[in-house]
Protein backbone atom coordinates (compact mmCIF):
# COMPACT_ATOMS: atom_id res chain seq x y z
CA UNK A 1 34.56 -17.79 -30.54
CA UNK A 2 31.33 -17.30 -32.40
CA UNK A 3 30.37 -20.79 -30.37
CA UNK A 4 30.99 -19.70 -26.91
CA UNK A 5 28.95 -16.30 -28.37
CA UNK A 6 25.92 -18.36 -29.70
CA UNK A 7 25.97 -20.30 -26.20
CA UNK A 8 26.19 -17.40 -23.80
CA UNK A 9 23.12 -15.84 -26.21
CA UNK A 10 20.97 -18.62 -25.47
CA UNK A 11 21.56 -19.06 -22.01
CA UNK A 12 20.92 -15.56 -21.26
CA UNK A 13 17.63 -15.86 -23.49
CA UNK A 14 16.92 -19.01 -21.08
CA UNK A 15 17.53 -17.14 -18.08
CA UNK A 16 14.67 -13.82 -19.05
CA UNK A 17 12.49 -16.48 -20.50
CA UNK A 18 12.37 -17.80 -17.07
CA UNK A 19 12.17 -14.60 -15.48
CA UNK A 20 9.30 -13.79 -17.81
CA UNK A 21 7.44 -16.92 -16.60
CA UNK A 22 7.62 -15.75 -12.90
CA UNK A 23 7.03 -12.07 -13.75
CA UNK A 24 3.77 -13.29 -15.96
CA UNK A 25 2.30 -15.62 -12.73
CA UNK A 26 3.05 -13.00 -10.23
CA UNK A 27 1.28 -10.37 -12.37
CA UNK A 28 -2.10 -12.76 -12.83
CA UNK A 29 -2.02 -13.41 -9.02
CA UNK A 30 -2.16 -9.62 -8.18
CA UNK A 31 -4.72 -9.52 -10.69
CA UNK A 32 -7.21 -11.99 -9.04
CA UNK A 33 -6.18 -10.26 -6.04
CA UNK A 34 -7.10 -6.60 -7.18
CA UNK A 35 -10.39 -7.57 -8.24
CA UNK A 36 -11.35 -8.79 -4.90
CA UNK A 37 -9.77 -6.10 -2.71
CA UNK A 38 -11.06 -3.14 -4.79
CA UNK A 39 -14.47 -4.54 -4.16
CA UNK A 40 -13.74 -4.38 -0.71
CA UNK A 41 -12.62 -1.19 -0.50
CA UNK A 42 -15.14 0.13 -2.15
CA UNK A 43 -17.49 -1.39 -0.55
CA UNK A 44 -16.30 -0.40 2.87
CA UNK A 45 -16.09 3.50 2.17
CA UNK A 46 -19.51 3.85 2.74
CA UNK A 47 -19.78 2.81 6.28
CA UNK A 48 -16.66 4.98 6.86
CA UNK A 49 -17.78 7.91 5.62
CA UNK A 50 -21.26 7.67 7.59
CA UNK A 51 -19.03 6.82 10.88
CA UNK A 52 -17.54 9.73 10.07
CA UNK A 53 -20.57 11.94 9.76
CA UNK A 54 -21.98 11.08 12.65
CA UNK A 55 -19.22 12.17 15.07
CA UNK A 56 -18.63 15.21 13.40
CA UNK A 57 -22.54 15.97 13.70
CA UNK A 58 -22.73 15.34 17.21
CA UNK A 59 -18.73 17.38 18.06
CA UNK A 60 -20.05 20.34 15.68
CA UNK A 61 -24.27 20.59 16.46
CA UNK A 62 -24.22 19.98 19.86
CA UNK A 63 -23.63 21.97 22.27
CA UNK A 64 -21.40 21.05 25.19
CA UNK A 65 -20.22 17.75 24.41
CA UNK A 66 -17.26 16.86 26.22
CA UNK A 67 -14.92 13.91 25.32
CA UNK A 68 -11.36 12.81 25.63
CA UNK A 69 -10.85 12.15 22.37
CA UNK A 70 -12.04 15.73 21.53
CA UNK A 71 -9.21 17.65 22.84
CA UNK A 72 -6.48 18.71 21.67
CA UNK A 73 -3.66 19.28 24.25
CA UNK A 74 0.02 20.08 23.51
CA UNK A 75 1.78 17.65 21.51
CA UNK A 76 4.64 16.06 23.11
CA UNK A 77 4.55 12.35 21.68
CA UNK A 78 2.58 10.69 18.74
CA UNK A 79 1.73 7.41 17.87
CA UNK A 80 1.65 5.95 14.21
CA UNK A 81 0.15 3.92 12.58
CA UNK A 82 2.17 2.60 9.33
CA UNK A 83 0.42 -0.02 6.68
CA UNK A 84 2.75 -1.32 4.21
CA UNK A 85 3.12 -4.40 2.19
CA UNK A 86 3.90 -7.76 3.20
CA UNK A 87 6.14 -8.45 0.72
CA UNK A 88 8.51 -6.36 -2.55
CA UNK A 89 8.29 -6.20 -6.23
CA UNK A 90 5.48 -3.59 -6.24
CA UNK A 91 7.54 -1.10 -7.80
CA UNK A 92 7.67 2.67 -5.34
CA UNK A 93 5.10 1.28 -3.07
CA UNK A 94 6.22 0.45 0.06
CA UNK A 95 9.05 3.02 -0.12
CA UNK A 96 6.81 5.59 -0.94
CA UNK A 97 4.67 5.14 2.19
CA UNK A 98 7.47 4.64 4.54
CA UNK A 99 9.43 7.87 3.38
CA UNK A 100 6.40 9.77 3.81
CA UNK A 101 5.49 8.40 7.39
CA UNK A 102 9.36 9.04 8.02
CA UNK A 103 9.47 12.73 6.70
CA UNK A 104 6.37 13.63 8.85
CA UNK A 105 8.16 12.74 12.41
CA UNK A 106 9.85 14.97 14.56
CA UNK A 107 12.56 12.05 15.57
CA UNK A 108 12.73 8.23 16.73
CA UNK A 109 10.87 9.38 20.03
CA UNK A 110 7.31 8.21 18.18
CA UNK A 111 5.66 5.40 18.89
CA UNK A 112 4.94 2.68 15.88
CA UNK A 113 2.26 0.28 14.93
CA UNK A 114 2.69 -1.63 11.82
CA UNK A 115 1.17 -3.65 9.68
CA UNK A 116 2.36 -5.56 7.00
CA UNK A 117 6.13 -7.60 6.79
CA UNK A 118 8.08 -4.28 5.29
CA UNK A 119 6.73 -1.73 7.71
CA UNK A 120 7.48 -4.26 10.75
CA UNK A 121 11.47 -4.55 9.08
CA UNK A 122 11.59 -1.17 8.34
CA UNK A 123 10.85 0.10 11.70
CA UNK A 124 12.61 -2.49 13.89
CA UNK A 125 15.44 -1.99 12.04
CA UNK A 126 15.99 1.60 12.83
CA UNK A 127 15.09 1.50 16.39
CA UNK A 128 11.79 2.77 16.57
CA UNK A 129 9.44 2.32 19.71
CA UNK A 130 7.52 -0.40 18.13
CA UNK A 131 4.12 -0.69 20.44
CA UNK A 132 2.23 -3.35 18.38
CA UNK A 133 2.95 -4.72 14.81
CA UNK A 134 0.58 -7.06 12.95
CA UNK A 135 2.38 -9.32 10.50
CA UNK A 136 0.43 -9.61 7.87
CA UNK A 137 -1.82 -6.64 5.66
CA UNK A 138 -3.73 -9.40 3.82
CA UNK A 139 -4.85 -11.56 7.13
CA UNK A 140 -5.53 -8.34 8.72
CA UNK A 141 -9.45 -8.10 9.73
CA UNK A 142 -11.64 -6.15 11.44
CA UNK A 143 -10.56 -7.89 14.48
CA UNK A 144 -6.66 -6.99 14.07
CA UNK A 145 -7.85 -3.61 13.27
CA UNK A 146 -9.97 -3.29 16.91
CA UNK A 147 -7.03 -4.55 18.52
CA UNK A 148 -5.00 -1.92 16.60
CA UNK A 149 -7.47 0.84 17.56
CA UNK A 150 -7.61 -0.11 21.32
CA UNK A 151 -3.92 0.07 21.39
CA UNK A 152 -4.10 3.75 20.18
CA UNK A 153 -6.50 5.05 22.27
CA UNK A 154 -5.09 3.29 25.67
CA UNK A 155 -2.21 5.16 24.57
CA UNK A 156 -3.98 8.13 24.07
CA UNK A 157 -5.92 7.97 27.59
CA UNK A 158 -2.83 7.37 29.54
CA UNK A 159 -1.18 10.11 27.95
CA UNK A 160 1.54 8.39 26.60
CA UNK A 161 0.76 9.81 22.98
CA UNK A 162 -1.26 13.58 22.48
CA UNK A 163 -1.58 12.51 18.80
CA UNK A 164 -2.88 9.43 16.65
CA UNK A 165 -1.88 9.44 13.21
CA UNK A 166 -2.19 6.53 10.56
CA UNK A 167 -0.61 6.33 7.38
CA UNK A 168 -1.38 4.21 4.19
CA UNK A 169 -2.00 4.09 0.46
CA UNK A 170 -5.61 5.35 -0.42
CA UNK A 171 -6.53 2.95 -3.91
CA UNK A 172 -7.62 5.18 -6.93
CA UNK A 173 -7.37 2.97 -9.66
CA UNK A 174 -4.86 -0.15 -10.78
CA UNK A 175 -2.71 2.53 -12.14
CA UNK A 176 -2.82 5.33 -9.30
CA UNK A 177 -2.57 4.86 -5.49
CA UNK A 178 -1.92 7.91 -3.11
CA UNK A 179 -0.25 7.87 0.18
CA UNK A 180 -2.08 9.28 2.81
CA UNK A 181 -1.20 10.72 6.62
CA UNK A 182 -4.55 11.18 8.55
CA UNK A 183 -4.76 12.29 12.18
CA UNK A 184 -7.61 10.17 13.78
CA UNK A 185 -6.76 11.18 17.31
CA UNK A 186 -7.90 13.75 18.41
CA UNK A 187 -10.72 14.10 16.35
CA UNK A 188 -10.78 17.00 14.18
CA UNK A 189 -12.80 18.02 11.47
CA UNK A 190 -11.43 21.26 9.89
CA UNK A 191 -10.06 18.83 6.54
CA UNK A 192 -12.76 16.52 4.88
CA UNK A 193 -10.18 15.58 2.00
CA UNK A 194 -9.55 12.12 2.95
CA UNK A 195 -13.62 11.48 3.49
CA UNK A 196 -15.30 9.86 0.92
CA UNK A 197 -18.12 12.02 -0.10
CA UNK A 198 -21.68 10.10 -0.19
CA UNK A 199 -23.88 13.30 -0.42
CA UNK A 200 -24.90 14.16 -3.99
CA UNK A 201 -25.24 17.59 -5.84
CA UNK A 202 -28.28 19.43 -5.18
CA UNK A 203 -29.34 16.54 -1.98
CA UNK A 204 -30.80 18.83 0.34
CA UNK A 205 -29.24 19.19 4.15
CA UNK A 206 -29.80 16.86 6.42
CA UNK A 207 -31.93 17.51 9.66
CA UNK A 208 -31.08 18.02 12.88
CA UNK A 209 -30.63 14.67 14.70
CA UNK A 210 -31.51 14.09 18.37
CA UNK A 211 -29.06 12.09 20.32
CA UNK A 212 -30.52 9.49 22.91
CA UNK A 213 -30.09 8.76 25.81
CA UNK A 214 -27.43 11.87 25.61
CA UNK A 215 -24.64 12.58 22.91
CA UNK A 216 -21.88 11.97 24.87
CA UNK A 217 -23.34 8.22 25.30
CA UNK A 218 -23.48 8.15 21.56
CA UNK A 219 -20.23 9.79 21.19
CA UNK A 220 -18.25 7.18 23.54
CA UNK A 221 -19.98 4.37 21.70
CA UNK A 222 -19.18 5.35 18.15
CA UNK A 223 -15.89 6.57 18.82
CA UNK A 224 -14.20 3.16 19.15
CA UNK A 225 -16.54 2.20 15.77
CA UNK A 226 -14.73 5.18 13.97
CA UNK A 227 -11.36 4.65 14.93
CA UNK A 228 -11.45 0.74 14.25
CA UNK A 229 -13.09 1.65 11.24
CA UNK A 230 -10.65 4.05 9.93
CA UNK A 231 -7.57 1.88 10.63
CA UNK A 232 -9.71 -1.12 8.78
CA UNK A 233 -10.44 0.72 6.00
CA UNK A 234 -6.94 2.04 5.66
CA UNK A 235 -5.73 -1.57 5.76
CA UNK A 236 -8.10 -2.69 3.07
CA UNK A 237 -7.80 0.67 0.93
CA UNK A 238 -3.30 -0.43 1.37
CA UNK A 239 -4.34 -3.93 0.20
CA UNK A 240 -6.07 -2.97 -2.82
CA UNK A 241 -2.99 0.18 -3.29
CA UNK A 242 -0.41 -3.16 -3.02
CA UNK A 243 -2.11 -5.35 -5.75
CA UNK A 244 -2.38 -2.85 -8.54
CA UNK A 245 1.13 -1.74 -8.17
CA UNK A 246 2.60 -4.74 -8.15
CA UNK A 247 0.54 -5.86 -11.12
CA UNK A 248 1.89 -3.06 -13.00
CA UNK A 249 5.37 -3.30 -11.62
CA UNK A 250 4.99 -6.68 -12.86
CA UNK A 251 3.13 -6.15 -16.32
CA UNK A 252 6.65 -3.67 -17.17
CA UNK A 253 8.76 -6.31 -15.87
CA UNK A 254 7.17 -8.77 -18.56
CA UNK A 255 6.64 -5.93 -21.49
CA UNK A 256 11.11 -5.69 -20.27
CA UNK A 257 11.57 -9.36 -20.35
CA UNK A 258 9.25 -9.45 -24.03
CA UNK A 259 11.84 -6.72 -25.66
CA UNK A 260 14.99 -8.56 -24.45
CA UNK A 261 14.07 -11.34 -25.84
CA UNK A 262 13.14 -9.63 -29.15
CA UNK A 263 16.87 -7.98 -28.97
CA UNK A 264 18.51 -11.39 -27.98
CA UNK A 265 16.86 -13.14 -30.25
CA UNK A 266 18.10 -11.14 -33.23
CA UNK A 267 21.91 -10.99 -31.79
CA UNK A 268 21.27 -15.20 -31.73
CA UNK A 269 20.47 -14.87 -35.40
CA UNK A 270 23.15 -12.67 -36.30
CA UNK A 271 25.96 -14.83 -34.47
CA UNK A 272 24.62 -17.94 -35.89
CA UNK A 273 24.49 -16.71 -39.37
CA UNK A 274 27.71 -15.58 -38.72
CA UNK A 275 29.28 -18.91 -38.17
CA UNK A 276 27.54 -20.21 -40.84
CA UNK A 277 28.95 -17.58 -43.04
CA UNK A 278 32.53 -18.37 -41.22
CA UNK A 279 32.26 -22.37 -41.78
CA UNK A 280 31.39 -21.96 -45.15
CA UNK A 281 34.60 -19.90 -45.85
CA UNK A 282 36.35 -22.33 -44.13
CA UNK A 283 35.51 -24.85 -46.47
CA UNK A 284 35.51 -22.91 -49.49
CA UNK A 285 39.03 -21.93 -48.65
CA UNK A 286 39.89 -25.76 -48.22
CA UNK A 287 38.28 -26.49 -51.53
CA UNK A 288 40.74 -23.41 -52.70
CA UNK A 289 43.99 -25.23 -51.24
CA UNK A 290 43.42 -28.72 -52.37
CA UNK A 291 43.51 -27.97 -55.89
């Protein structure tokens, strides 16, 4: 009996040991990853943030500008847009996004764009109106993004959608990523949470800026910009969000692994000292009954 113990112990010490190997890679992967992606991000919040600033100078300061993508009308239908990973073991990230893009519609009458393998599954799976999906978060550039962004506003133009909304994980820091739901269709500008803020304390305002060869030419130029931009930087910003959870989902999985080895390792020690102990009162005993 104390065999077959000693044996089970050490192949279930095999088995974590290998676990631990794969948890340890897949956390120094995400690692290598994070670095790069949180330079991106934070490198692209910048241009977002002055997209953003310029169309909500030109809707606010001037007077009389007219656009499509200015007015609200009743909402009948929306569109989303849902970023989520492209593959598991990052811990609550991908079901965090997903049940928070879920709890915000009305019913299954929305219309989907994903990115990323889970939000594709997700959504096909529970018969959603799926309009465009794009496999892949990491291979997703600005290009995808443009496509993504033409897609939304044809919608919105035709009238097939009165609202544009997309939803991802805003990156805070390796430990810390937020999901966020931001309309970008119409364009509104009553909520400047989910703007990064470039202005300093104490910067004076800016001046008045002059729009040429009219705002509304402006306005239909940078439009497009801000969307894309938006739905790029969300992508990037969900990249970045994926990485440092599943390096920490994967740092506790390895801490996990560490302490149940520690535990098997002293029931190994215990059940082979055991059957020490056993063997040598088996012999003693022999000893005993031969004399």
């Amino acid at each position: 009996m104390a065999g077959a113990s000693i044996k089970a112990i050490k192949t279930r010490m095999n088995s974590v040991e290998s676990t631990k190997q794969i948890t340890k890679a897949m956390e120094l992967v995400a690692s290598s990853k994070l670095r790069r992606a949180k330079e991106k991000a934070e490198s692209s919040r910048p241009y977002f943030s002055t997209l953003y600033e310029s169309v909500k100078d030109i809707a606010q300061n001037t007077r009389g500008v007219k656009d499509d993508f200015l007015k609200q009308r009743e909402v009948k239908n929306k569109c989303y847009i849902v970023v989520a990973g492209d593959r598991g073991l990052a811990g609550g990230y991908n079901s965090n996004v997903l049940k928070a893009t879920v709890t915000d519609m009305d019913n299954k009458k929305e219309k989907v764009i994903t990115v990323g393998k889970k939000s594709y599954e997700f959504f096909s799976k529970r018969g959603y109106d799926l309009v465009k999906s794009v496999p892949s978060v990491e291979d997703c550039g600005y290009d995808k993004a443009l496509e993504i962004a033409n897609a939304a506003m044809d919608l919105y133009k035709k009238g097939e959608v009165d609202e544009v909304y997309i939803s991802y994980t805003k990156f805070i820091s390796p430990l810390v990523q937020e999901v966020k739901l931001v309309k970008i269709l119409p364009l509104v500008f009553n909520n400047d949470e989910d703007v990064v803020e470039t202005k300093k304390e104490g910067e004076p305002k800016k001046a008045r800026v002059q729009y040429l060869p009219s705002p509304e030419a402006v306005l239909s130029y940078i439009i497009p910009k801000y969307v894309s931009g938006t739905i790029y930087g969300g992508v990037i910003e969900s990249f970045a969000s994926e990485q440092g959870a599943r390096r920490t989902a994967m740092e506790s999985a390895t801490d996990n692994a560490n302490e149940m080895l520690s535990t098997l390792e002293l029931s190994y020690n215990r059940a082979r000292q055991s059957a020490v102990t056993q063997e040598i009162t088996e012999i003693v005993g022999g000893v005993e009954a031969l004399k």
